[in-house]
N, C-alpha and C. Protein backbone atom coordinates (compact mmCIF):
# COMPACT_ATOMS: atom_id res chain seq x y z
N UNK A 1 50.27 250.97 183.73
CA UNK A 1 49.13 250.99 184.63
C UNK A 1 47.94 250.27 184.02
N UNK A 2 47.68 250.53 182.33
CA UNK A 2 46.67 249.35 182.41
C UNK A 2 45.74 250.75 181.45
N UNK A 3 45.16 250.81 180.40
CA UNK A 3 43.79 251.15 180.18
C UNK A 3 42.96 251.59 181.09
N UNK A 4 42.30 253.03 180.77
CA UNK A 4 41.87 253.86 181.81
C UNK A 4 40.07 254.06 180.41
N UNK A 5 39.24 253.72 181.22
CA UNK A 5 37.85 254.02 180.06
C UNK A 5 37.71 255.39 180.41
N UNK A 6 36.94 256.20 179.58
CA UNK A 6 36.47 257.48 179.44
C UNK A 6 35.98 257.46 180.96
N UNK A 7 35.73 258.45 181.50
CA UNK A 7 34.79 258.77 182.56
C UNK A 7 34.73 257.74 183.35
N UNK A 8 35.61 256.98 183.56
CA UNK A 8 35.45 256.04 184.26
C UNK A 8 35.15 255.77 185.97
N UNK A 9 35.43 257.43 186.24
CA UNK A 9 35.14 257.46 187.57
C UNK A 9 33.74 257.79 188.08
N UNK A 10 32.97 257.76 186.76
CA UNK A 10 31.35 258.06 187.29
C UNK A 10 30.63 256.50 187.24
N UNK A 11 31.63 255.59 187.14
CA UNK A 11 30.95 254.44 187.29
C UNK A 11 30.83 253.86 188.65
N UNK A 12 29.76 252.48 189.08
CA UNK A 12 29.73 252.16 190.28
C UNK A 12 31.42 252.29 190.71
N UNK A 13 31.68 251.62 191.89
CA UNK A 13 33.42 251.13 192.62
C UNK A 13 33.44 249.76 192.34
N UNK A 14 32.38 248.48 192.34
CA UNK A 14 32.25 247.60 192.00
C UNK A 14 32.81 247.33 190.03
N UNK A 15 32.64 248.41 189.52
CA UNK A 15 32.75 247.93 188.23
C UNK A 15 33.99 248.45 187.72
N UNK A 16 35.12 249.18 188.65
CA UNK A 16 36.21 249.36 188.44
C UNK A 16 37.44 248.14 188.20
N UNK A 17 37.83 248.38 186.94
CA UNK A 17 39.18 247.44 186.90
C UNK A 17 40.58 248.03 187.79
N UNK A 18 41.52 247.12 188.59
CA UNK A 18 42.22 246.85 189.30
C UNK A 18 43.09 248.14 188.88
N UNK A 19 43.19 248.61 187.64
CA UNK A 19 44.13 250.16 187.58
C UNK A 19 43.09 251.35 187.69
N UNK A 20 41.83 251.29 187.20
CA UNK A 20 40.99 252.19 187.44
C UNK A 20 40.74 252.66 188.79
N UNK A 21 40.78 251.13 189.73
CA UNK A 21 40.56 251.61 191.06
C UNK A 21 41.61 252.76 192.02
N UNK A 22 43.04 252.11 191.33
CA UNK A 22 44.72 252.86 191.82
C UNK A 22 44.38 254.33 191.18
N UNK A 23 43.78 254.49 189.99
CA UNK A 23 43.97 255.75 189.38
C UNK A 23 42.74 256.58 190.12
N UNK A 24 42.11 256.16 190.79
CA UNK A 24 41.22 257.09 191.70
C UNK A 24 41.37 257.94 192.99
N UNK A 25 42.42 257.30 193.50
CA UNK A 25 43.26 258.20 194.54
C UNK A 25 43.18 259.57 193.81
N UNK A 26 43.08 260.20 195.10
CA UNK A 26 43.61 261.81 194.68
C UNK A 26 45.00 262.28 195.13
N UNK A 27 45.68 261.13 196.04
CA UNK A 27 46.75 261.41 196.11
C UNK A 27 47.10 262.90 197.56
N UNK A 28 46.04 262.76 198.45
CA UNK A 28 46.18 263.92 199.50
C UNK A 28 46.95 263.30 200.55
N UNK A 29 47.31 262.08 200.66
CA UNK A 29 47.99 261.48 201.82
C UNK A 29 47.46 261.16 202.93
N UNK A 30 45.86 261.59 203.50
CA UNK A 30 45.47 261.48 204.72
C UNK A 30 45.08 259.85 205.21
N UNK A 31 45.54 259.02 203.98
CA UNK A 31 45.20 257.88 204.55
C UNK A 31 46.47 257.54 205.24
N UNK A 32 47.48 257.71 204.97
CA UNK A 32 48.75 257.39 205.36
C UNK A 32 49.41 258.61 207.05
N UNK A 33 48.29 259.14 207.18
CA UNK A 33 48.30 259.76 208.49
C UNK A 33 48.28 258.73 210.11
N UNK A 34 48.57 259.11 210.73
CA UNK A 34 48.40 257.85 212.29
C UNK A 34 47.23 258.66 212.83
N UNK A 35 46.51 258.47 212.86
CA UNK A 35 44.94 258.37 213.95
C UNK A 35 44.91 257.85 215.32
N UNK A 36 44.24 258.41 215.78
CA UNK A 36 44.63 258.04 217.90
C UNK A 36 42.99 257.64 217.75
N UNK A 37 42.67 256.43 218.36
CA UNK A 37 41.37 256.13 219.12
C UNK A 37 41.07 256.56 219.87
N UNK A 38 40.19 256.92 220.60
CA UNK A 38 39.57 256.56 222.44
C UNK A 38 38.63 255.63 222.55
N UNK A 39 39.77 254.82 223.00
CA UNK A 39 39.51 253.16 223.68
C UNK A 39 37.97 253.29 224.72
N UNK A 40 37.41 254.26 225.21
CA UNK A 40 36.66 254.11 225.67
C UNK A 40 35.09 254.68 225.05
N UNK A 41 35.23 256.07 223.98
CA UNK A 41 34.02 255.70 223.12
C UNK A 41 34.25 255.72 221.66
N UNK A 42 35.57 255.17 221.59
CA UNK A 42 36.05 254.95 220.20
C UNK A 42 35.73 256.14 218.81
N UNK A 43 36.20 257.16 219.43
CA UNK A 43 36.26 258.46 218.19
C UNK A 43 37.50 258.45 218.03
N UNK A 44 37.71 258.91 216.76
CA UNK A 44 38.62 258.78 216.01
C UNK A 44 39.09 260.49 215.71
N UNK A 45 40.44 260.57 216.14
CA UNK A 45 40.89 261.98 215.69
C UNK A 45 41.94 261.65 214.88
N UNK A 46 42.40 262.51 214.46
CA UNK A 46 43.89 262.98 213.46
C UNK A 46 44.65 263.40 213.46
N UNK A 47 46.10 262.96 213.31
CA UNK A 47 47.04 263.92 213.65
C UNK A 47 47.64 264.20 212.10
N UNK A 48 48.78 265.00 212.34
CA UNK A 48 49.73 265.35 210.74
C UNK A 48 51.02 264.39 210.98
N UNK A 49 50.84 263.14 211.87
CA UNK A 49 52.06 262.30 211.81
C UNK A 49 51.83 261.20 210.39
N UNK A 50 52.93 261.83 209.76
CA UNK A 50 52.86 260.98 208.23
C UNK A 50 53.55 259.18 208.86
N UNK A 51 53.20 258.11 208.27
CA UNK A 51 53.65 256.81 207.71
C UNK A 51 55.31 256.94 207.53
N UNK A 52 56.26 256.81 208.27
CA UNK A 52 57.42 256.51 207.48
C UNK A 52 58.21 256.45 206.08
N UNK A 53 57.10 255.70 205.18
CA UNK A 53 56.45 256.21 204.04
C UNK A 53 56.61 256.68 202.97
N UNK A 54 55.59 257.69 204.03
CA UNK A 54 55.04 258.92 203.20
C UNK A 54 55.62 259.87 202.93
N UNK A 55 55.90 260.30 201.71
CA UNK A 55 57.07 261.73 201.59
C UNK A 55 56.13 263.22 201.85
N UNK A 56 56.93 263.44 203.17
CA UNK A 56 55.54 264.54 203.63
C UNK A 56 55.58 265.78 202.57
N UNK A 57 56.78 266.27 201.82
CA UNK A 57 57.05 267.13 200.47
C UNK A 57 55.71 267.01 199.45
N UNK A 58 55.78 266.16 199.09
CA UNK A 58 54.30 264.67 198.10
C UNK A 58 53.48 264.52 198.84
N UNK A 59 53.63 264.09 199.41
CA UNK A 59 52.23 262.95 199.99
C UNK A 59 52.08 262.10 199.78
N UNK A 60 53.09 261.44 198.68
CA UNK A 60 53.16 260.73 198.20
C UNK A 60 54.11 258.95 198.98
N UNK A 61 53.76 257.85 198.65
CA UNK A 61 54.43 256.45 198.91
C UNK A 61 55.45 256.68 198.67
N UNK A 62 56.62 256.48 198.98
CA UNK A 62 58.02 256.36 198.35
C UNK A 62 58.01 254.87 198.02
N UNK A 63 57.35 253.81 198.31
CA UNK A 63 57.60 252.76 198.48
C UNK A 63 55.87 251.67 198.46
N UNK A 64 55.43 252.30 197.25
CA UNK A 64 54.19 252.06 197.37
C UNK A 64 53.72 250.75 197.02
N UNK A 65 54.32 250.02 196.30
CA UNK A 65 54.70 248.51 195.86
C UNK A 65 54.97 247.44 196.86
N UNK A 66 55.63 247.91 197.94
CA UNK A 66 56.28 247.20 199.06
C UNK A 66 55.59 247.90 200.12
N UNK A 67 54.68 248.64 200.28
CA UNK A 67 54.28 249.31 201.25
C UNK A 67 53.98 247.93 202.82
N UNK A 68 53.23 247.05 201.99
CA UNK A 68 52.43 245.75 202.89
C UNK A 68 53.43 245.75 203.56
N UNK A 69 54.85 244.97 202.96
CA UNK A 69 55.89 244.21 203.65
C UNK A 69 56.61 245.23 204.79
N UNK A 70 56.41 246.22 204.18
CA UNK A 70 57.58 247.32 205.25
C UNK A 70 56.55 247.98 206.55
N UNK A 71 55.29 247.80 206.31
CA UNK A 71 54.31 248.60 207.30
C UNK A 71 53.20 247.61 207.22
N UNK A 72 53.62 246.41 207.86
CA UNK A 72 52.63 245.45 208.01
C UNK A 72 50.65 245.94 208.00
N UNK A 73 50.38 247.11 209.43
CA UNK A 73 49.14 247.57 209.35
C UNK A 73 48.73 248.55 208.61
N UNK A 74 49.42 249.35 207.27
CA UNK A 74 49.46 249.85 206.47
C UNK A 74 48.02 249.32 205.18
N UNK A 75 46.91 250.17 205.72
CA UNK A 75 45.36 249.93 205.04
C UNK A 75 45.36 249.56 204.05
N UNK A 76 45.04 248.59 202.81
CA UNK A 76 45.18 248.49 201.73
C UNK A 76 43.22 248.44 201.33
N UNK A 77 42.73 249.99 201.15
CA UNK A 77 41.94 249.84 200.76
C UNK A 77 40.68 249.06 199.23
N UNK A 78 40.00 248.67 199.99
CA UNK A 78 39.30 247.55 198.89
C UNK A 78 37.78 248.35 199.00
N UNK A 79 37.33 247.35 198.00
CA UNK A 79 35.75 247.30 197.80
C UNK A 79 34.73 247.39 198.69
N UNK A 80 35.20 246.12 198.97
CA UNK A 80 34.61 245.21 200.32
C UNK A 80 35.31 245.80 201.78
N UNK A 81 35.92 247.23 201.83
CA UNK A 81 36.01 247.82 203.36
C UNK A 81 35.90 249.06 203.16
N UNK A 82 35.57 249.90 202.13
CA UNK A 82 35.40 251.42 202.05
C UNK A 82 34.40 251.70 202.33
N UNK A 83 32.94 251.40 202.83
CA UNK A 83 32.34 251.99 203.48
C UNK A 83 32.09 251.60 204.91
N UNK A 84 33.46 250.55 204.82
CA UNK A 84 33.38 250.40 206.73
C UNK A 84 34.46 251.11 207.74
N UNK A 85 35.08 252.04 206.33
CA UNK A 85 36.27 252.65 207.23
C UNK A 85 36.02 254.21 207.47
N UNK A 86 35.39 254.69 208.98
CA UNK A 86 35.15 255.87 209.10
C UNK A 86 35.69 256.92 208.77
N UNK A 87 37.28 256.51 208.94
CA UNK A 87 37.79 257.68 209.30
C UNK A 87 38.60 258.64 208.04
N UNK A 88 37.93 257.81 206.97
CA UNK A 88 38.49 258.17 205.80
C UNK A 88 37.85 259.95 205.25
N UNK A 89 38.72 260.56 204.70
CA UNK A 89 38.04 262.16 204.68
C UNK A 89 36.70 262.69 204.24
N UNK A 90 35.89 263.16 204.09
CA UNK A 90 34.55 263.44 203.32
C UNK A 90 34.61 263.72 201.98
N UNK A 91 36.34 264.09 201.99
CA UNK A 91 36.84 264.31 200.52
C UNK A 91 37.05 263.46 199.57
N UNK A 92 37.51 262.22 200.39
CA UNK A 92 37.74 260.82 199.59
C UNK A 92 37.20 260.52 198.42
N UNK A 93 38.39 260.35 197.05
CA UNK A 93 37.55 259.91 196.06
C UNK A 93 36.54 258.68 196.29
N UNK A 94 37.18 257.95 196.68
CA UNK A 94 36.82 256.38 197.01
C UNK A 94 35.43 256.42 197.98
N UNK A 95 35.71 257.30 199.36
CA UNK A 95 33.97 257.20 199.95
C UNK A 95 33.29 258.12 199.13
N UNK A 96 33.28 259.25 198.37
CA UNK A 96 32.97 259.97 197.83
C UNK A 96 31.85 258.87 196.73
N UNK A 97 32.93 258.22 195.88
CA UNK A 97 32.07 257.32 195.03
C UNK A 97 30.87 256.23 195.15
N UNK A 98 31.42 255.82 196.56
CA UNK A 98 30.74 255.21 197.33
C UNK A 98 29.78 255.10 197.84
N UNK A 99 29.58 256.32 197.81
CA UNK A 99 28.11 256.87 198.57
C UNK A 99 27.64 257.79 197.16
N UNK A 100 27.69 257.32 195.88
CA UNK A 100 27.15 257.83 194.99
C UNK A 100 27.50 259.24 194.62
N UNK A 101 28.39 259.84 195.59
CA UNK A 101 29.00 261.11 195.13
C UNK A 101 29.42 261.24 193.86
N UNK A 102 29.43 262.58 192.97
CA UNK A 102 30.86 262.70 191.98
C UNK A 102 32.00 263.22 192.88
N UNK A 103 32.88 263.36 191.57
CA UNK A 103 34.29 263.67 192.33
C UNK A 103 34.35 265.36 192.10
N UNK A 104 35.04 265.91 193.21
CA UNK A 104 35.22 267.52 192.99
C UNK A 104 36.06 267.70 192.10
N UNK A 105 35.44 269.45 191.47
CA UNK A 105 36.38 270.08 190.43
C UNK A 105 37.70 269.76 190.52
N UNK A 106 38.60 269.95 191.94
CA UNK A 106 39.91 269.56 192.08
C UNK A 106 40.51 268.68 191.87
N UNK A 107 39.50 267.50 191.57
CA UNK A 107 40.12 266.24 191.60
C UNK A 107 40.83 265.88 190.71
N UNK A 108 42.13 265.36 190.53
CA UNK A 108 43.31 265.09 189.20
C UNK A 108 42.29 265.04 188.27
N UNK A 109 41.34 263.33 188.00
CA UNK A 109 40.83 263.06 187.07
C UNK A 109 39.84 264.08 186.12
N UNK A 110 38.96 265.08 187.27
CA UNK A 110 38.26 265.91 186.56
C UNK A 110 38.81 267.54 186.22
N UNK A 111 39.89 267.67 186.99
CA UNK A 111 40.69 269.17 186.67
C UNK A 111 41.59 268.37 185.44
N UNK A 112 42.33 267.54 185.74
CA UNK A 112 43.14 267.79 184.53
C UNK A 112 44.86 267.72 185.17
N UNK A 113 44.87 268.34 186.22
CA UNK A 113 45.90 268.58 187.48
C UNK A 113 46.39 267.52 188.12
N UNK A 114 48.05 266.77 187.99
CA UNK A 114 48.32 266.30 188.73
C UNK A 114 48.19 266.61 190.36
N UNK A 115 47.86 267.77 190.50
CA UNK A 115 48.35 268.22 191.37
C UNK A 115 47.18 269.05 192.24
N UNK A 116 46.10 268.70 192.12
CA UNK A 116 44.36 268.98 192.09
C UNK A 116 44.66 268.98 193.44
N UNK A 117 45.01 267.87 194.58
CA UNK A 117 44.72 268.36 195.69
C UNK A 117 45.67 269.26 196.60
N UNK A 118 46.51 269.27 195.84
CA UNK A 118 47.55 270.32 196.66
C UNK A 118 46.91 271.36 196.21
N UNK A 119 46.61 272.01 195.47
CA UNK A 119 46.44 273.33 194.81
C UNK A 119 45.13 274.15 195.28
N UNK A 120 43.90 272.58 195.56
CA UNK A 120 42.91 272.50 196.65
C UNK A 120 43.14 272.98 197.95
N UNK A 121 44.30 272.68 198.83
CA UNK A 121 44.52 272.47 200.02
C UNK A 121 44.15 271.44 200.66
N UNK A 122 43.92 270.60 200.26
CA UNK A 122 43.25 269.50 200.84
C UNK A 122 44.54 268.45 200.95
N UNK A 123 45.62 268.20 200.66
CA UNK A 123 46.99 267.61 200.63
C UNK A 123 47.76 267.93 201.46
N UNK A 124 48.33 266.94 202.24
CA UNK A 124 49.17 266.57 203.67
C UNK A 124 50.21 267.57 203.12
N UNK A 125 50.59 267.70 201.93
CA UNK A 125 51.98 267.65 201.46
C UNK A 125 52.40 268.84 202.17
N UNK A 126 53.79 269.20 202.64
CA UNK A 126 54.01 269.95 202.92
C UNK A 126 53.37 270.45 204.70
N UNK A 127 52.83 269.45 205.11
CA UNK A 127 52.08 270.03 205.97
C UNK A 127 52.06 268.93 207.05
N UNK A 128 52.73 267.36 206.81
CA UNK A 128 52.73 266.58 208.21
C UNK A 128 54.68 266.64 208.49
N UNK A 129 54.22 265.33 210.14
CA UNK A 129 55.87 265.17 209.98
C UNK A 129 55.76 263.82 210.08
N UNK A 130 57.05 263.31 209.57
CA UNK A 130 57.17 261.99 209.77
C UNK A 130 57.25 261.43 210.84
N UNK A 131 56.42 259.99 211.52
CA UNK A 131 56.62 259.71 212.05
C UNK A 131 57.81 259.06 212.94
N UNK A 132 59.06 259.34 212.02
CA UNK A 132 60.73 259.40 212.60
C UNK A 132 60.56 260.04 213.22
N UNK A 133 60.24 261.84 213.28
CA UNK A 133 60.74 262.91 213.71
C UNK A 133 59.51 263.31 214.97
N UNK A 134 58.44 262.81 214.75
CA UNK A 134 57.32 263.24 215.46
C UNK A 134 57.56 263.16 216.92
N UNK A 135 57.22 262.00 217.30
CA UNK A 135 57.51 262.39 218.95
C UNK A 135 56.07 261.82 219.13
N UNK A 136 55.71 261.97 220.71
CA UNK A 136 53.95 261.30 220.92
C UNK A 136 52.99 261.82 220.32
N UNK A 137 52.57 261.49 219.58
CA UNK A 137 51.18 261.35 218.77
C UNK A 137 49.82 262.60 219.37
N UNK A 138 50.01 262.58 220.53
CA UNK A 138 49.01 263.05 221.31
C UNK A 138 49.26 264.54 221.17
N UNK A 139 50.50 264.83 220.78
CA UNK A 139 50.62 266.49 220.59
C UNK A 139 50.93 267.09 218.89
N UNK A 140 49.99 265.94 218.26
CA UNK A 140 49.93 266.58 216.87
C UNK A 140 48.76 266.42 216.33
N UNK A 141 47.65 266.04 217.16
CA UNK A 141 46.20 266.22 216.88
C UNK A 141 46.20 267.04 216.33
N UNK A 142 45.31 267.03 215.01
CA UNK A 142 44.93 268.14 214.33
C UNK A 142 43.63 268.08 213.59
N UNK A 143 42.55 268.83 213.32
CA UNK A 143 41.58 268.74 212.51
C UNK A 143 41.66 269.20 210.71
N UNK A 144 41.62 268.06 210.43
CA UNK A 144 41.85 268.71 208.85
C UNK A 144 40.19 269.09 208.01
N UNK A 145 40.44 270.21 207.56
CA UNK A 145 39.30 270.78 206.73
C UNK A 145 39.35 270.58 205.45
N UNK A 146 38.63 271.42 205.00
CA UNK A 146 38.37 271.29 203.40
C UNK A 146 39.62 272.26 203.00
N UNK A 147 40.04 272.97 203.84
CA UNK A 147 41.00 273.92 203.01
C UNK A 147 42.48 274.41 203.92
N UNK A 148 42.85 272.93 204.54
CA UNK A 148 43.71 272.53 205.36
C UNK A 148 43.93 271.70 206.91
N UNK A 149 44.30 272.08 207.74
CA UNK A 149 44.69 271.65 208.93
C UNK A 149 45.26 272.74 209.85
N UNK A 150 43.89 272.80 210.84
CA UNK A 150 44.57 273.26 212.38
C UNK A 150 44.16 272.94 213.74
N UNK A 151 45.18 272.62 214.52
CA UNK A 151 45.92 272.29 215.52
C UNK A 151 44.24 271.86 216.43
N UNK A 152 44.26 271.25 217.07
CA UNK A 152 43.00 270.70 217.68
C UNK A 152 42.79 271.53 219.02
C-alpha cells in the first residue's frame, strides 16, 4: 500500500498521498449502495441495495481493483468531487475531512479497529442485499443513521 505518515489523517485531503487517501475509507459500504433520485426536485434517498460488488457480509469490494471495468458508473471518489457529492454520509471520513472535521473515535485509523465501523453500527455489512437478489429499488428505501438503518 505505500507508507502511511503519523496522523496523517489530520492533514488537509489535498496533501494526502495516493495510499493515504485509500487508507481513509472507513470501509462502511454506503458508497457502494444504489440511491433513487426525484427527477423532479432532485432529493436523494437510500436504499440497502448493495453494488454487485459489494460483499454485503463486509461491505467490503470483492473486486476493488477492477471495480471501473466491471461497474462502469461505479464513483471513484477524488479530491476534486468530494465536496460536490451530496449524498455521501455525515459520517464520511472523506466529507468529514473535508469540511475540516476530525475523524470519530470509531474510525479504524483512530480506534485501532479494523472493524470500527461495524462495531459502530454505522456498516452496511450484514445489513444490505445485493443488487442480484433485490428486486425494484423503490421497496428498499431506507434511512440510514448514526447507529443503523430503518425502513423509510
Amino acid at each position: 500500500m505505500g507508507a502511511l505518515r503519523d496522523r496523517f489523517w489530520e492533514l488537509p485531503l489535498g496533501q494526502l498521498t495516493t495510499p493515504e487517501w485509500e487508507a481513509l475509507c472507513d470501509g462502511c459500504g454506503r458508497c457502494c449502495l444504489h440511491k433513487l433520485e426525484d427527477e423532479d426536485t432532485g432529493e436523494v434517498v437510500e436504499t440497502n441495495v448493495a453494488c454487485e460488488l459489494l460483499d454485503t457480509r463486509s461491505a467490503r469490494c470483492t473486486d476493488y481493483a477492477g471495480r471501473k471495468a466491471r461497474v462502469p458508473d461505479c464513483l471513484r471518489l477524488t479530491l476534486k468531487i468530494v465536496q460536490n457529492v451530496s449524498w455521501l454520509p455525515p459520517t464520511c471520513a472523506y466529507r468529514l475531512r473535508a469540511d475540516g472535521q476530525p475523524l470519530p473515535d470509531w474510525h479504524p485509523l483512530v480506534s485501532g479497529h479494523t472493524d470500527g465501523a461495524v462495531r459502530s453500527g454505522i456498516s452496511v455489512a450484514g445489513r444490505a442485499i445485493s443488487e442480484i437478489e433485490a428486486g425494484p429499488l423503490e421497496h428498499h428505501v431506507v434511512e440510514w443513521r448514526s447507529t443503523g438503518a430503518q425502513a423509510a
